[in-house]
PDB file of N, CA and C in Angstrom:
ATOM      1  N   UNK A   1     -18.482 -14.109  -1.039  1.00  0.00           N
ATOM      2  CA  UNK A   1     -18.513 -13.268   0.125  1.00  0.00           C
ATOM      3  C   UNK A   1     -17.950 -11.910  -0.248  1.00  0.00           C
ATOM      4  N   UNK A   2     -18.327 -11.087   0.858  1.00  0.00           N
ATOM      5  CA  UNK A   2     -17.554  -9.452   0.167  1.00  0.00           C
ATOM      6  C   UNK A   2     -16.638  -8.782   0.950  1.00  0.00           C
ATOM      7  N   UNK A   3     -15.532  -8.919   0.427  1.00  0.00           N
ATOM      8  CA  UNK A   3     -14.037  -8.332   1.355  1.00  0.00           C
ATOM      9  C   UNK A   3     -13.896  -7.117   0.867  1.00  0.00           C
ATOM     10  N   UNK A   4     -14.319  -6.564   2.153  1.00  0.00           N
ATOM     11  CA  UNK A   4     -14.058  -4.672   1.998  1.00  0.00           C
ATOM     12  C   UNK A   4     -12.293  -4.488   2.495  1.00  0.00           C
ATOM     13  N   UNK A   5     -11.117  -4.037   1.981  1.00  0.00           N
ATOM     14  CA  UNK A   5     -10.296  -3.927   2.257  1.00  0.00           C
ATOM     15  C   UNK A   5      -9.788  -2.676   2.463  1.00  0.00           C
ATOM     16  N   UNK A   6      -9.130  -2.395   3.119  1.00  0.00           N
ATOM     17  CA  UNK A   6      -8.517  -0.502   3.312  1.00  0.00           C
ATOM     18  C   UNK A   6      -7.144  -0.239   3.034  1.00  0.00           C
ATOM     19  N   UNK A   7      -6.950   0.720   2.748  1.00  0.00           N
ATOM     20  CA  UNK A   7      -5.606   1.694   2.254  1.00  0.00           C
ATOM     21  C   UNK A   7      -5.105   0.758   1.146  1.00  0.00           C
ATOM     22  N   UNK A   8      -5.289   0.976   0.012  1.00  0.00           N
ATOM     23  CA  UNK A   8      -6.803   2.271  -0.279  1.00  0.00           C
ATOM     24  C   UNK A   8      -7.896   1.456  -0.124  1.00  0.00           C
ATOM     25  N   UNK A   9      -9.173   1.917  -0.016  1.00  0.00           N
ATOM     26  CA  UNK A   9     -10.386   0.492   0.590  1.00  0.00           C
ATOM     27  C   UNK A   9     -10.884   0.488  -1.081  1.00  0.00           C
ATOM     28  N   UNK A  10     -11.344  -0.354  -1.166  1.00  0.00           N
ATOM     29  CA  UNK A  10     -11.924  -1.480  -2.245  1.00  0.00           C
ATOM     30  C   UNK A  10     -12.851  -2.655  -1.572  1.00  0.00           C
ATOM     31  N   UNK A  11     -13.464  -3.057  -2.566  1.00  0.00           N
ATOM     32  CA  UNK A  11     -13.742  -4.170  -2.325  1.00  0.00           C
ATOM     33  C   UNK A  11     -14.506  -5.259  -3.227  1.00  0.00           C
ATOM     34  N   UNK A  12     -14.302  -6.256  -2.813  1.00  0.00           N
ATOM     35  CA  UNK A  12     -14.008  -7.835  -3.524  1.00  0.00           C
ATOM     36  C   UNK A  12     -14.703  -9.077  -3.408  1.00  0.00           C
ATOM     37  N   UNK A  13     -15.406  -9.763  -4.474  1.00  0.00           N
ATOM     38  CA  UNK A  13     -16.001 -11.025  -4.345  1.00  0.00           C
ATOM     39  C   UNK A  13     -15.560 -12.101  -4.190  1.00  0.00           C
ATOM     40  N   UNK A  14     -15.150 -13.391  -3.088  1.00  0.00           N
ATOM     41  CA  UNK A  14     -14.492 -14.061  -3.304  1.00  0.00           C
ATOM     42  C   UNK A  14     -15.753 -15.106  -3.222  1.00  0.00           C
ATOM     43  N   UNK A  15     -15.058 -16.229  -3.618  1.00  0.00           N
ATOM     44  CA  UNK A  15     -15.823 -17.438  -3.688  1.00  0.00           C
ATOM     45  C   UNK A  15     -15.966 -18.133  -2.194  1.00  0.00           C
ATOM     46  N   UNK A  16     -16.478 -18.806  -1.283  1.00  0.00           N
ATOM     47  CA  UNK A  16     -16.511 -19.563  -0.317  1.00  0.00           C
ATOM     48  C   UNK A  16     -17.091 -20.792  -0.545  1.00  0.00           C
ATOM     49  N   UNK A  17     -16.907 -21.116   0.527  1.00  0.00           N
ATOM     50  CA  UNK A  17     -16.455 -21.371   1.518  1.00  0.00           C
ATOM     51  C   UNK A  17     -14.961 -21.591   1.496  1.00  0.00           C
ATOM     52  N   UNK A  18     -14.100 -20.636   2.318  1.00  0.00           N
ATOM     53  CA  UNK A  18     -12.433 -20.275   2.197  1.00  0.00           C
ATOM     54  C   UNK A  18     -12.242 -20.331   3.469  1.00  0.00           C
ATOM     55  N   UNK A  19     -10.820 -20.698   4.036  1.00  0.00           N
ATOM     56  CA  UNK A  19     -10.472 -20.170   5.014  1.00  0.00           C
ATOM     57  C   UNK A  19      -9.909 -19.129   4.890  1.00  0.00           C
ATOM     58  N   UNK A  20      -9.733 -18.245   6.133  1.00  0.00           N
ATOM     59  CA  UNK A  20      -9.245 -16.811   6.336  1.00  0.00           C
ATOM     60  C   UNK A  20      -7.859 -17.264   5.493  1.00  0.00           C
ATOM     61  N   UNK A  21      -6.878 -17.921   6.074  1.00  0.00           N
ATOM     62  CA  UNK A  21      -5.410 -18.310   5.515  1.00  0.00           C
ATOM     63  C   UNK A  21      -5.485 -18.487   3.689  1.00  0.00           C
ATOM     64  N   UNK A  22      -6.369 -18.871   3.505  1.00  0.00           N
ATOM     65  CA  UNK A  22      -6.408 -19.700   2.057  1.00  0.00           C
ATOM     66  C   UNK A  22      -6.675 -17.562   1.164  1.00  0.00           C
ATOM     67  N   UNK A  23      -7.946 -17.203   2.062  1.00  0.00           N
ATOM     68  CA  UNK A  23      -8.484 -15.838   1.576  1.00  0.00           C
ATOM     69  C   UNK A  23      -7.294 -15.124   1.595  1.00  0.00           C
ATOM     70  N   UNK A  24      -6.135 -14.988   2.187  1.00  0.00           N
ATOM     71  CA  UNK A  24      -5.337 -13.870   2.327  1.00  0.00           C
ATOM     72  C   UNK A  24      -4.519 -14.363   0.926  1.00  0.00           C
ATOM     73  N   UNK A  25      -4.082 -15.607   1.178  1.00  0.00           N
ATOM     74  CA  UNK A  25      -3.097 -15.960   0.234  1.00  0.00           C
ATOM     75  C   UNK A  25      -3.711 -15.926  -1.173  1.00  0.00           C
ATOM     76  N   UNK A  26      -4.953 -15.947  -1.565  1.00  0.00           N
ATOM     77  CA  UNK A  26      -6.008 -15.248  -3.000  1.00  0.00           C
ATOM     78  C   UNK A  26      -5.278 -13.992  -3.172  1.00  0.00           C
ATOM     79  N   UNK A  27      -5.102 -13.298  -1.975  1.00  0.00           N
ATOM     80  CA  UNK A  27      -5.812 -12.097  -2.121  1.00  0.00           C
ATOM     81  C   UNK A  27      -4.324 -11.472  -2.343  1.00  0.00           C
ATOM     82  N   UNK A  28      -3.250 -11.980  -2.188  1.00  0.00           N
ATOM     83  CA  UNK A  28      -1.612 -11.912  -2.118  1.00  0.00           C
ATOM     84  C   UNK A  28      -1.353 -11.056  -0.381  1.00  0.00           C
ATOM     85  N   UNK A  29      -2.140 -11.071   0.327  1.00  0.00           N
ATOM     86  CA  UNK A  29      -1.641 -10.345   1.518  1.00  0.00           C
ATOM     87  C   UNK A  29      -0.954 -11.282   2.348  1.00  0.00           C
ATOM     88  N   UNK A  30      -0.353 -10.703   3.003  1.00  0.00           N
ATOM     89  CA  UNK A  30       0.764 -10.987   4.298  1.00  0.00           C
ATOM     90  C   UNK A  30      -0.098 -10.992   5.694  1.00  0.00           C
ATOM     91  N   UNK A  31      -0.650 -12.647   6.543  1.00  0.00           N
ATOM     92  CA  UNK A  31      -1.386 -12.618   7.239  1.00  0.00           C
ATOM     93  C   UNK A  31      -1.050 -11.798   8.142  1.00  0.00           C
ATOM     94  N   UNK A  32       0.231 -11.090   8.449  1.00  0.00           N
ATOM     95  CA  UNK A  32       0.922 -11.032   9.787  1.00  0.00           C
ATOM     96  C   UNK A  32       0.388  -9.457   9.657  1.00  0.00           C
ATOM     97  N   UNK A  33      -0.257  -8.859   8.361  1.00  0.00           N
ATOM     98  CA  UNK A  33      -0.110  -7.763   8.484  1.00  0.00           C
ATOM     99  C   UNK A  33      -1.742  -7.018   8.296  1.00  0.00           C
ATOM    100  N   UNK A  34      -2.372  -7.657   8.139  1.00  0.00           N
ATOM    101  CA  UNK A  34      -4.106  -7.254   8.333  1.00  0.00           C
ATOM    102  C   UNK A  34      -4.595  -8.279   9.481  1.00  0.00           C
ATOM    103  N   UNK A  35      -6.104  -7.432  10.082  1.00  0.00           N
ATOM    104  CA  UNK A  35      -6.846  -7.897  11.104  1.00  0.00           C
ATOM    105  C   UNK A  35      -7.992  -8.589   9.897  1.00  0.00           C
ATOM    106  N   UNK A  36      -8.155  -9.253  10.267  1.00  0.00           N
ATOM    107  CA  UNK A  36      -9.891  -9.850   9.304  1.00  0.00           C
ATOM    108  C   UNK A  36     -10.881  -9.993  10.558  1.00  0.00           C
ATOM    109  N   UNK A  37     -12.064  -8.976  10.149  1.00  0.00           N
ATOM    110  CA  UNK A  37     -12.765  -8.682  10.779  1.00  0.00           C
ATOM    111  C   UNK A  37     -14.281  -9.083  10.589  1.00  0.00           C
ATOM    112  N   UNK A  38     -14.895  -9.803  10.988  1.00  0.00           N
ATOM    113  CA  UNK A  38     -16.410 -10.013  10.881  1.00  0.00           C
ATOM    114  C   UNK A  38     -17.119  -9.658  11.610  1.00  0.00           C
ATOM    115  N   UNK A  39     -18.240  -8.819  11.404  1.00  0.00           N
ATOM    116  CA  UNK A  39     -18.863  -8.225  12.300  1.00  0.00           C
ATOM    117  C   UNK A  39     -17.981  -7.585  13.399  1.00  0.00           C
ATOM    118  N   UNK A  40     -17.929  -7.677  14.423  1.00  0.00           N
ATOM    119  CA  UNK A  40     -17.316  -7.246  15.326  1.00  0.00           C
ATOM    120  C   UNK A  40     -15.794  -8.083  15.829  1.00  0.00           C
ATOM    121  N   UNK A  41     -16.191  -8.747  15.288  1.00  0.00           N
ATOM    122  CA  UNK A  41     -14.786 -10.284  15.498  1.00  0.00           C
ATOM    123  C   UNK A  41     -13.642 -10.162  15.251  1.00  0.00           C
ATOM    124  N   UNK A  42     -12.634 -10.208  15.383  1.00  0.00           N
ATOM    125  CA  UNK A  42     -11.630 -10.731  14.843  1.00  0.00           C
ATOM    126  C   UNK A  42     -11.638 -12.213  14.687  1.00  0.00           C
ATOM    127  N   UNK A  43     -10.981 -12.411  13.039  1.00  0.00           N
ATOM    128  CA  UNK A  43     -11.177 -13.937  12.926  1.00  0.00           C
ATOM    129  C   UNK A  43      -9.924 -14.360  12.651  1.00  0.00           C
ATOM    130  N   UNK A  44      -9.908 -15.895  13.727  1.00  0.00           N
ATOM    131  CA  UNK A  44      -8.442 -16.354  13.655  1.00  0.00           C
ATOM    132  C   UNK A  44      -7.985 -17.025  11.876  1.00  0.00           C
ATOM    133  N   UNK A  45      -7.059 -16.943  11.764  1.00  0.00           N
ATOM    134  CA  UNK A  45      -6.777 -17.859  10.463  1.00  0.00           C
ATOM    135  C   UNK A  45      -7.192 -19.308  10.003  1.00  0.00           C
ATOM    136  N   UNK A  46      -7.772 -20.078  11.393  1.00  0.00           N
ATOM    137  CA  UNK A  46      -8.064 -21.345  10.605  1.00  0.00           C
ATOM    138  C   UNK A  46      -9.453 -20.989  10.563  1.00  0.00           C
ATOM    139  N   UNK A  47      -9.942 -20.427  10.979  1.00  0.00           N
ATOM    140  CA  UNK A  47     -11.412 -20.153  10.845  1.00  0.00           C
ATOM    141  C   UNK A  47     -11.583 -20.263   9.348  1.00  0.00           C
ATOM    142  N   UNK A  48     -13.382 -20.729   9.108  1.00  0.00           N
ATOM    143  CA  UNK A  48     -13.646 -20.703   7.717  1.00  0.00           C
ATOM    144  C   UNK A  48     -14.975 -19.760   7.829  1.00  0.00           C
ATOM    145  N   UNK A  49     -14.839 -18.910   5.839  1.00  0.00           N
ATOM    146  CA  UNK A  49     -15.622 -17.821   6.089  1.00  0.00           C
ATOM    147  C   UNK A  49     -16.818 -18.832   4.514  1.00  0.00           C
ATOM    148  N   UNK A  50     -17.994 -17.987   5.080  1.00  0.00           N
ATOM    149  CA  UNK A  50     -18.853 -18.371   3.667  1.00  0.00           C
ATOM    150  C   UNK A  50     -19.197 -17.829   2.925  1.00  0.00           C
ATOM    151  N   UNK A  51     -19.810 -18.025   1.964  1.00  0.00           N
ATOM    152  CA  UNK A  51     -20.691 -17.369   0.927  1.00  0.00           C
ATOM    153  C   UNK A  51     -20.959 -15.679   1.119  1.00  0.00           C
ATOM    154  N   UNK A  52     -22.027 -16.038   2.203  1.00  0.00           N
ATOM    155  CA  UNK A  52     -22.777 -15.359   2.831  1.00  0.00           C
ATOM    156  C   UNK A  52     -21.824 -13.912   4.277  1.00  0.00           C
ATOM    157  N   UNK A  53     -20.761 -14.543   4.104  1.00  0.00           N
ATOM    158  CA  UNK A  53     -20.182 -13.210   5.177  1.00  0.00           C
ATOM    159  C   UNK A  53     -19.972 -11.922   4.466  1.00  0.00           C
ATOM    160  N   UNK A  54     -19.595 -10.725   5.178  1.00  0.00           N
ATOM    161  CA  UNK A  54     -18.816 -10.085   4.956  1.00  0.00           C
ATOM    162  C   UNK A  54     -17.703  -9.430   5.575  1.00  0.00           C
ATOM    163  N   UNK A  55     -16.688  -9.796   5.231  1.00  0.00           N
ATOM    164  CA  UNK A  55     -15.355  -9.553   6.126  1.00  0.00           C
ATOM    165  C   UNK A  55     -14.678  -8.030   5.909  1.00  0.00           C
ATOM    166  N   UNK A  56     -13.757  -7.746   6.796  1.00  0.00           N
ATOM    167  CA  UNK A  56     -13.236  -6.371   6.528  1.00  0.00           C
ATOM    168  C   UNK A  56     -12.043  -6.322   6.454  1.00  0.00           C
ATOM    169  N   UNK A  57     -10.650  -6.059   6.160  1.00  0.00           N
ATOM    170  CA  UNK A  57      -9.172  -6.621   6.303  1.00  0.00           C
ATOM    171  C   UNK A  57      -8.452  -5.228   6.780  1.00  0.00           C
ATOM    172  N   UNK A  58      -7.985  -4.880   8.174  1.00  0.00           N
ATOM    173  CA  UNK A  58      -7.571  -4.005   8.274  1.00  0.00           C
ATOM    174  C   UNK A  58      -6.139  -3.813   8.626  1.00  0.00           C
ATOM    175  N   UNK A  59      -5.179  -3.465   8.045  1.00  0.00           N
ATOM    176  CA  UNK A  59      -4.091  -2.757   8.404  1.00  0.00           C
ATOM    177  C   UNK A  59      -3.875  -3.259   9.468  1.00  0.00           C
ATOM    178  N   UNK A  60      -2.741  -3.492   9.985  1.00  0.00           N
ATOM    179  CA  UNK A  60      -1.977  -3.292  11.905  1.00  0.00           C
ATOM    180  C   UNK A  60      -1.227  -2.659  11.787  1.00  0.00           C
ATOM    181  N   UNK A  61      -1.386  -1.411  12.515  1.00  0.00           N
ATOM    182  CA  UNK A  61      -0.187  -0.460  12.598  1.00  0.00           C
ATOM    183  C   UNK A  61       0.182  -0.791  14.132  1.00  0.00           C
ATOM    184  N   UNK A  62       1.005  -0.582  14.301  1.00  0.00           N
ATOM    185  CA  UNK A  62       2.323  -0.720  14.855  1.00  0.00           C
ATOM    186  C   UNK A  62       2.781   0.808  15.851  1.00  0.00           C
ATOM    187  N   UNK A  63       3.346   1.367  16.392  1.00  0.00           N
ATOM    188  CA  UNK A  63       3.578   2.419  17.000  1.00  0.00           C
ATOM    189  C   UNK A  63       3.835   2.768  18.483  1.00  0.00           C
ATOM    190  N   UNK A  64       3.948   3.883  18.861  1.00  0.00           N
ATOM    191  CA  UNK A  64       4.036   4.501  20.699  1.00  0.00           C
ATOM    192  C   UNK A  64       5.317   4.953  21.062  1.00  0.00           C
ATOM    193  N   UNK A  65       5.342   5.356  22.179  1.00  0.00           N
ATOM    194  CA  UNK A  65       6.437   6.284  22.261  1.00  0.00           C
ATOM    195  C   UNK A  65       7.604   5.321  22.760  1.00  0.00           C
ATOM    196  N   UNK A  66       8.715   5.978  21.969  1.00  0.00           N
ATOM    197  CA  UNK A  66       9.935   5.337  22.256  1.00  0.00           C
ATOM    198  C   UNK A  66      10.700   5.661  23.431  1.00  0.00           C
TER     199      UNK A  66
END
């Protein structure tokens, strides 16, 4: 499958069928801290991705007035 990732964006072939949880921990990221995005989706962590997807991993920023 092909994980487009940002700051800085790249992107990456992983093998599937993975779950999102299993994909982050490949990938060394911190679930708490990217959105994984399919198509328009947000995808929860037990979800499983395939071959055939392509996912997006974005940043959560955090912010607003104090």
């Amino acid at each position: 499958m092909q994980v487009v990732l940002r700051n800085p964006r790249r992107e990456v072939e992983i093998q599937g069928p993975i779950s999102v949880v299993a994909l982050l921990g490949r990938l060394g990221i911190n679930r708490e801290s990217v959105l994984v995005i399919k198509g328009d989706t947000i995808v929860p962590g037990d979800a499983m991705l395939d071959d055939d997807d392509c996912v997006e991993l974005r940043p959560v920023i955090s912010g607003g007035a104090a």
